[in-house]
PDB file of N, CA and C in Angstrom:
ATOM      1  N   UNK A   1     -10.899  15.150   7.744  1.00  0.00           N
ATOM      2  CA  UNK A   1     -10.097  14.030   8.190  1.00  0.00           C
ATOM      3  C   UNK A   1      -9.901  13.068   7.022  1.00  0.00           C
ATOM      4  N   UNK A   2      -8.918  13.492   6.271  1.00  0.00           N
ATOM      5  CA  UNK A   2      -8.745  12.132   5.266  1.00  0.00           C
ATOM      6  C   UNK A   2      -8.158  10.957   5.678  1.00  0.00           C
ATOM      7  N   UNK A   3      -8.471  10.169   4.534  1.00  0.00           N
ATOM      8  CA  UNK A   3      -8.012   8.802   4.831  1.00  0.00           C
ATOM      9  C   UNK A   3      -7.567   8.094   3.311  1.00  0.00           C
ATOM     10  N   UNK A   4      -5.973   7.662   3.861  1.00  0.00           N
ATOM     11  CA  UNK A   4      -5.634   7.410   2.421  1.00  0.00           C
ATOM     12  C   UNK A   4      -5.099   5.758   2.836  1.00  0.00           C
ATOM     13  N   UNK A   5      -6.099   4.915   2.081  1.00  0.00           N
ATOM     14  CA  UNK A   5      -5.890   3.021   2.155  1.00  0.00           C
ATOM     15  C   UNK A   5      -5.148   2.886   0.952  1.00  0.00           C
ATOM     16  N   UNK A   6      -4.160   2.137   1.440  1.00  0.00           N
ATOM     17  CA  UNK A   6      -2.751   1.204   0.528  1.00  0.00           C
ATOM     18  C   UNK A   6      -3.275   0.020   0.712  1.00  0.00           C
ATOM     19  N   UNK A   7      -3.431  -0.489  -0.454  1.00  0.00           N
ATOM     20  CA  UNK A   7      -3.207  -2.006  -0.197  1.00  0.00           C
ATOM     21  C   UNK A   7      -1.593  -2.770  -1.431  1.00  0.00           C
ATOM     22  N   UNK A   8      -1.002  -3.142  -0.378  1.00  0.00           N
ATOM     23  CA  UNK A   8       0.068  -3.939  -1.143  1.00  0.00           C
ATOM     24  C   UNK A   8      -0.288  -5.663  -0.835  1.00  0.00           C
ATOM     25  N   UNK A   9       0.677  -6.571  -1.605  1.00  0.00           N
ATOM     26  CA  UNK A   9       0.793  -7.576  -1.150  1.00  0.00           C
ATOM     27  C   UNK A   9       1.920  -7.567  -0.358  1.00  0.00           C
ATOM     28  N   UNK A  10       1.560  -8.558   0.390  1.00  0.00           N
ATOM     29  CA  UNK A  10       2.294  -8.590   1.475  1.00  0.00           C
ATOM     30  C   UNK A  10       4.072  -9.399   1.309  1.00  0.00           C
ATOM     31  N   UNK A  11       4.200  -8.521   2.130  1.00  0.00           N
ATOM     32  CA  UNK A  11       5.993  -8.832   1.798  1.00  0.00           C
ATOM     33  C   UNK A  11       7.203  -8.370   1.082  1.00  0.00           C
ATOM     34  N   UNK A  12       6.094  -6.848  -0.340  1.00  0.00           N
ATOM     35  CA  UNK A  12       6.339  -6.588  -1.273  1.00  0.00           C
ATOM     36  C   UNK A  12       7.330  -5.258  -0.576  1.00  0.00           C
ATOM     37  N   UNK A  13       6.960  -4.351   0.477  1.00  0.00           N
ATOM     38  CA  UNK A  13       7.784  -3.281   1.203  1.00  0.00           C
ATOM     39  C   UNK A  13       8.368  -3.717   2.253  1.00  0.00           C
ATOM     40  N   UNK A  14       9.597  -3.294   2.425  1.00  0.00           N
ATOM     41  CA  UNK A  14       9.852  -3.319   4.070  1.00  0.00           C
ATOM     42  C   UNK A  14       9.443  -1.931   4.844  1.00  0.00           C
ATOM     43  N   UNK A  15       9.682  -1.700   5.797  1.00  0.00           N
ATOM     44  CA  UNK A  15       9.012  -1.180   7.133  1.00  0.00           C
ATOM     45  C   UNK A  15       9.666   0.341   6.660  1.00  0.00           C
ATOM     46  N   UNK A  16      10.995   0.329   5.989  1.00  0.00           N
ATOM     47  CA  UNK A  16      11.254   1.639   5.612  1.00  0.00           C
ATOM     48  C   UNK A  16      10.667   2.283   4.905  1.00  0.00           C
ATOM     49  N   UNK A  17      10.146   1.679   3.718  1.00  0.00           N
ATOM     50  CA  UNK A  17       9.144   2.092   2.560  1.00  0.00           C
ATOM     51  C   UNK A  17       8.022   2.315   3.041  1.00  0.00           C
ATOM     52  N   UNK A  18       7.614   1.900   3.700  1.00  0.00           N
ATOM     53  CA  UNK A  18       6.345   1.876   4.270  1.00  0.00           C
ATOM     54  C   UNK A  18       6.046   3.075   4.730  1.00  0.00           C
ATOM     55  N   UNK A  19       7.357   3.125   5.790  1.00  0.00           N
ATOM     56  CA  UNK A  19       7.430   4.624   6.624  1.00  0.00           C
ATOM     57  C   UNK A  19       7.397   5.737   4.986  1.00  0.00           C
ATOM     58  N   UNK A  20       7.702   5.572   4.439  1.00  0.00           N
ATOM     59  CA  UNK A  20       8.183   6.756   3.559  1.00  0.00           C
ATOM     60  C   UNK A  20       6.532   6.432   2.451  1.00  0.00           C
ATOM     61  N   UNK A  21       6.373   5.892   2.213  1.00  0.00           N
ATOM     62  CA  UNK A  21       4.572   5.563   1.493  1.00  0.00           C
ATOM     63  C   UNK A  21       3.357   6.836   3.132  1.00  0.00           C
ATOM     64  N   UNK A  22       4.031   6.660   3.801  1.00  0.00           N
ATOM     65  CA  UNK A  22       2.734   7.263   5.245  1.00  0.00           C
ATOM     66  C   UNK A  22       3.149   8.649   5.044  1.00  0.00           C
ATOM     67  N   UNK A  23       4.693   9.007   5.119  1.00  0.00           N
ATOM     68  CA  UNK A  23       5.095  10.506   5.005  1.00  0.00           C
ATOM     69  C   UNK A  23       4.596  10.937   3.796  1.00  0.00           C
ATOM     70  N   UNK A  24       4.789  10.502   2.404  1.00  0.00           N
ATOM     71  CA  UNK A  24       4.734  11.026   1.517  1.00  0.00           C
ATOM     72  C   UNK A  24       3.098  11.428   0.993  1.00  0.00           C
ATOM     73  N   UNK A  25       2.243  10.664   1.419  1.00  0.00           N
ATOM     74  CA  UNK A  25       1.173  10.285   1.012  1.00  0.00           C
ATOM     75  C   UNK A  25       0.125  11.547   1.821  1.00  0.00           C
ATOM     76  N   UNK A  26       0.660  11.767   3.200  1.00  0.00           N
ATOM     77  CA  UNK A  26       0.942  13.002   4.127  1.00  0.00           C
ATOM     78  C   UNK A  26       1.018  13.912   3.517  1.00  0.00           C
ATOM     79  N   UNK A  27       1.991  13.790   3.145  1.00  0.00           N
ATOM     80  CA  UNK A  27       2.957  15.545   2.519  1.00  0.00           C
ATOM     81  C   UNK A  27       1.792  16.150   1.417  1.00  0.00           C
ATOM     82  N   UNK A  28       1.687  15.015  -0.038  1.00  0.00           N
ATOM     83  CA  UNK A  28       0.347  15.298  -0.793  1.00  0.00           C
ATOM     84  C   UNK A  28      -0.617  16.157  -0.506  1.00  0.00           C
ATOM     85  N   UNK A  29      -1.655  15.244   0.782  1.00  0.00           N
ATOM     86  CA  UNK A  29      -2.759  15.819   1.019  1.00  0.00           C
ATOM     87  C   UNK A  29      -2.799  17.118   2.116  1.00  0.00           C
ATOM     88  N   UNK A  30      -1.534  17.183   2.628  1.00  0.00           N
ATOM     89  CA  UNK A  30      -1.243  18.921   3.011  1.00  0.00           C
ATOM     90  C   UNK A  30      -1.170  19.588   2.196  1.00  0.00           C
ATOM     91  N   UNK A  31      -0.355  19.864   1.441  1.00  0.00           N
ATOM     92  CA  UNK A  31      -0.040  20.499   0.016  1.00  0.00           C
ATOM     93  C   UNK A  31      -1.103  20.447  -0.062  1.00  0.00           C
ATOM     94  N   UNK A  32      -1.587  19.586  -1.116  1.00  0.00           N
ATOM     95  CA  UNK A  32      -2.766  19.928  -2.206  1.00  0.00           C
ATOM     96  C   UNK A  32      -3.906  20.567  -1.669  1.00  0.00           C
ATOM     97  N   UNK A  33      -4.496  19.701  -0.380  1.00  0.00           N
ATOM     98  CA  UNK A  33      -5.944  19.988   0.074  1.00  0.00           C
ATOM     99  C   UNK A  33      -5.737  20.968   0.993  1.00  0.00           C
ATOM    100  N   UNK A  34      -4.386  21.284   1.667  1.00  0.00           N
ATOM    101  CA  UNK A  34      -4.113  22.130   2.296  1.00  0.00           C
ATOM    102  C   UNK A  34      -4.750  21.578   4.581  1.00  0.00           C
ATOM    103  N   UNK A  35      -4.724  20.463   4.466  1.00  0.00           N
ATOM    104  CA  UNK A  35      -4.847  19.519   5.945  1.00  0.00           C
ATOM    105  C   UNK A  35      -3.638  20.033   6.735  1.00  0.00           C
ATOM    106  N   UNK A  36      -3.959  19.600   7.637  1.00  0.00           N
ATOM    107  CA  UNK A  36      -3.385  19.343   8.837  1.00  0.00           C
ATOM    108  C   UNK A  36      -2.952  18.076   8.928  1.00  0.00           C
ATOM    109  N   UNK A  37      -1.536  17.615   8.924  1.00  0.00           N
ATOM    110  CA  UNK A  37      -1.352  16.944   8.916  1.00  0.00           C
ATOM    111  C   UNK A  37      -1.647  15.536  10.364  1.00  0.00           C
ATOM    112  N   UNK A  38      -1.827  16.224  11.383  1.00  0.00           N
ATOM    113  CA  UNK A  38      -2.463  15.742  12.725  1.00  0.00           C
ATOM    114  C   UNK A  38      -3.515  15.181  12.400  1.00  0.00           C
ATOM    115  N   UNK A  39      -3.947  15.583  11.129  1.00  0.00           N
ATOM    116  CA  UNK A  39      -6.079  14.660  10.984  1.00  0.00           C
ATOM    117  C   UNK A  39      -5.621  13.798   9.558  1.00  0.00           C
ATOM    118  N   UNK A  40      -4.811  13.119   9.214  1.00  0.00           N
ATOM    119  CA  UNK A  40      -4.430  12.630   7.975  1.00  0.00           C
ATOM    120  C   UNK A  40      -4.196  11.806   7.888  1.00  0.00           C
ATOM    121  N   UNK A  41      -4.868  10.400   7.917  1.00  0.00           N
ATOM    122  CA  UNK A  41      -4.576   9.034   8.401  1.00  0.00           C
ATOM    123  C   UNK A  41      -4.013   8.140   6.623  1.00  0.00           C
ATOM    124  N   UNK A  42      -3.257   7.459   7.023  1.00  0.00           N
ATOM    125  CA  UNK A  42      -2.744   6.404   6.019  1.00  0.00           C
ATOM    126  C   UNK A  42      -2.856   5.309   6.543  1.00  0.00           C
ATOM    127  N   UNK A  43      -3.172   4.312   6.323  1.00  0.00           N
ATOM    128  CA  UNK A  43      -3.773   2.878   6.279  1.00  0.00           C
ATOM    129  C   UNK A  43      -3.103   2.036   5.377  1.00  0.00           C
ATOM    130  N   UNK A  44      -2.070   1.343   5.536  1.00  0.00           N
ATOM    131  CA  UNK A  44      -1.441   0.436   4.662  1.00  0.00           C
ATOM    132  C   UNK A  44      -2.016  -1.608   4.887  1.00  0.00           C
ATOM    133  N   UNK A  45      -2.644  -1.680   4.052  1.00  0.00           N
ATOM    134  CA  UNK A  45      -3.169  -2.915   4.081  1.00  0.00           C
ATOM    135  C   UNK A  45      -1.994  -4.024   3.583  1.00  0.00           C
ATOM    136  N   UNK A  46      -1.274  -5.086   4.361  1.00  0.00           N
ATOM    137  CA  UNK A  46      -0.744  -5.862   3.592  1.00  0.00           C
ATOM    138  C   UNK A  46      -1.536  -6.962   3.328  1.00  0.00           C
ATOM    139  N   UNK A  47      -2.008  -7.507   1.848  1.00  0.00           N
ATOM    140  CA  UNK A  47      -2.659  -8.227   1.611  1.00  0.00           C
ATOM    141  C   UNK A  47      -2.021  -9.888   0.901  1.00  0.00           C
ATOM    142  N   UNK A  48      -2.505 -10.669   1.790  1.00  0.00           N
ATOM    143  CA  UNK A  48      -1.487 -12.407   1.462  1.00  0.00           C
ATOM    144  C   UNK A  48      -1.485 -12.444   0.114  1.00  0.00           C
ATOM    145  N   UNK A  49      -0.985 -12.598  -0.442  1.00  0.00           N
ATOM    146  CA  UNK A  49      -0.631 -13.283  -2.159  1.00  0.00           C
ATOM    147  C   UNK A  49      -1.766 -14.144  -2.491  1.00  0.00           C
ATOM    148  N   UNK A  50      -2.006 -15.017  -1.735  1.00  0.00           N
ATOM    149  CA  UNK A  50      -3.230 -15.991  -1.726  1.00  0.00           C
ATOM    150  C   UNK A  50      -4.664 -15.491  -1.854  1.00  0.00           C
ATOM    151  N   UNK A  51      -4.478 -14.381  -1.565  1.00  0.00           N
ATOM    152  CA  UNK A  51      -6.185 -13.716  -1.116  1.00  0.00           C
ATOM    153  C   UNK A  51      -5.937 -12.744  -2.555  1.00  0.00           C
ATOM    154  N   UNK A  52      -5.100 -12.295  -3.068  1.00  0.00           N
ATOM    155  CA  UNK A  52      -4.990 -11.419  -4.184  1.00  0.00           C
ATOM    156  C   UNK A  52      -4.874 -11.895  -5.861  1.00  0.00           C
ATOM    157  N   UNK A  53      -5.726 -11.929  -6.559  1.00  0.00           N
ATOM    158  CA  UNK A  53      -5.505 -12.337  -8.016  1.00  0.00           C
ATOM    159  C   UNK A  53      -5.516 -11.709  -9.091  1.00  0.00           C
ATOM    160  N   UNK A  54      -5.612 -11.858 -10.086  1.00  0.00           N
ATOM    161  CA  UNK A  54      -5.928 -11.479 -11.333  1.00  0.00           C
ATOM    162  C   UNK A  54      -5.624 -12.334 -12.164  1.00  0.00           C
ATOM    163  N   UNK A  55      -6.178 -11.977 -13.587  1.00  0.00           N
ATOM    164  CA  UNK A  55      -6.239 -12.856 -14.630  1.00  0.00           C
ATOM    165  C   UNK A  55      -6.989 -14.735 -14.476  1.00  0.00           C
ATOM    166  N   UNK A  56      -7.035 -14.592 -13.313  1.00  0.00           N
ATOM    167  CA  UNK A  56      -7.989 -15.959 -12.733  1.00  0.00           C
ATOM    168  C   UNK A  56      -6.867 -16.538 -12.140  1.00  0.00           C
ATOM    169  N   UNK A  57      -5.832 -16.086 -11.659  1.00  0.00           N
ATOM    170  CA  UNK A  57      -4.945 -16.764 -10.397  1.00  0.00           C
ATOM    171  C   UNK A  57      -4.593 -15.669  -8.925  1.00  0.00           C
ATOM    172  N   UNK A  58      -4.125 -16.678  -8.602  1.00  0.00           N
ATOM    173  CA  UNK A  58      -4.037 -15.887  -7.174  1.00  0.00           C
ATOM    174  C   UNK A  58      -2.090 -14.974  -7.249  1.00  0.00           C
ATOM    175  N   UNK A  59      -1.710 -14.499  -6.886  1.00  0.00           N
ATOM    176  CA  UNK A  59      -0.135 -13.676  -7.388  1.00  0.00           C
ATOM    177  C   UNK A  59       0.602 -14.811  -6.497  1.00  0.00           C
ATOM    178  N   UNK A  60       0.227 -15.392  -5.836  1.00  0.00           N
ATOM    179  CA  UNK A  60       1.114 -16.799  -5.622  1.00  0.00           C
ATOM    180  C   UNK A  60       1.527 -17.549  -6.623  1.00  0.00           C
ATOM    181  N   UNK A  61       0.142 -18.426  -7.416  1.00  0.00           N
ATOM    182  CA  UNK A  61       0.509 -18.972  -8.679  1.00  0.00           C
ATOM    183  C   UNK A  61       1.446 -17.473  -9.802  1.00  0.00           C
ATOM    184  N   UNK A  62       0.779 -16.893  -9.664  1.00  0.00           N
ATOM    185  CA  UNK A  62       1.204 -15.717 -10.900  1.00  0.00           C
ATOM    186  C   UNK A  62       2.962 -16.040 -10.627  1.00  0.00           C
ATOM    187  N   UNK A  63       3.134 -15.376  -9.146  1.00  0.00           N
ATOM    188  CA  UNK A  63       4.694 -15.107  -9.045  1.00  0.00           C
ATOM    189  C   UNK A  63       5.176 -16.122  -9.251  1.00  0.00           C
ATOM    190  N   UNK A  64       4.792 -16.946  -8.485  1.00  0.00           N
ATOM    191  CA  UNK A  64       5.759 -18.583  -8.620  1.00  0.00           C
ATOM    192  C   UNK A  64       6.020 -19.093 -10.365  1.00  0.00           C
ATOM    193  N   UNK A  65       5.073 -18.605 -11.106  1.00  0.00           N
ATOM    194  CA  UNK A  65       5.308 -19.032 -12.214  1.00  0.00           C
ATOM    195  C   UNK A  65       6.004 -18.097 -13.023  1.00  0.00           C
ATOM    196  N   UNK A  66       6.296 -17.343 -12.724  1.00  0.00           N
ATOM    197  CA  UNK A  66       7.857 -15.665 -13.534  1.00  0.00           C
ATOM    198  C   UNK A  66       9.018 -16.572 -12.949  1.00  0.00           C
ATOM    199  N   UNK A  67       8.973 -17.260 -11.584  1.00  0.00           N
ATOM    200  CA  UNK A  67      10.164 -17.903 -11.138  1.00  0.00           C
ATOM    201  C   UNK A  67      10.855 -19.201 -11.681  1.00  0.00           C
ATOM    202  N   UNK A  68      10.226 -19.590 -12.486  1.00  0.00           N
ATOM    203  CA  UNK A  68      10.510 -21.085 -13.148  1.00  0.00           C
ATOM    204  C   UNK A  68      11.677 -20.544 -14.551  1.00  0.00           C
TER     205      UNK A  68
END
């Protein structure tokens, strides 16, 4: 039973991509590992901008500041 966790920030896909990130991510671990696709879970985490950082900011400050 695999399990494949996405984490994006949030807002970054719409619902189509999303759908197509669950199929594709699917398709992979049939192929490769050779699953069933019925036991093959995808987990897409959208994660707030606020809660996500690097470089010592959060991608709120980050983005907001590419926008200036």
């Amino acid at each position: 039973m695999p399990i494949v966790r996405v984490e994006i920030a949030k807002g970054v896909a719409t619902a189509e991509q999303k759908r197509a990130v669950i199929r594709r991510m699917t398709e992979v671990l049939v192929e490769e590992l050779g699953r069933d696709p019925e036991f093959v879970f995808v987990l897409i985490d959208e994660v707030d901008t606020d809660n996500w950082g690097r470089k010592g900011r959060s991608l709120t400050e980050l983005w907001a500041k590419t926008d200036e």
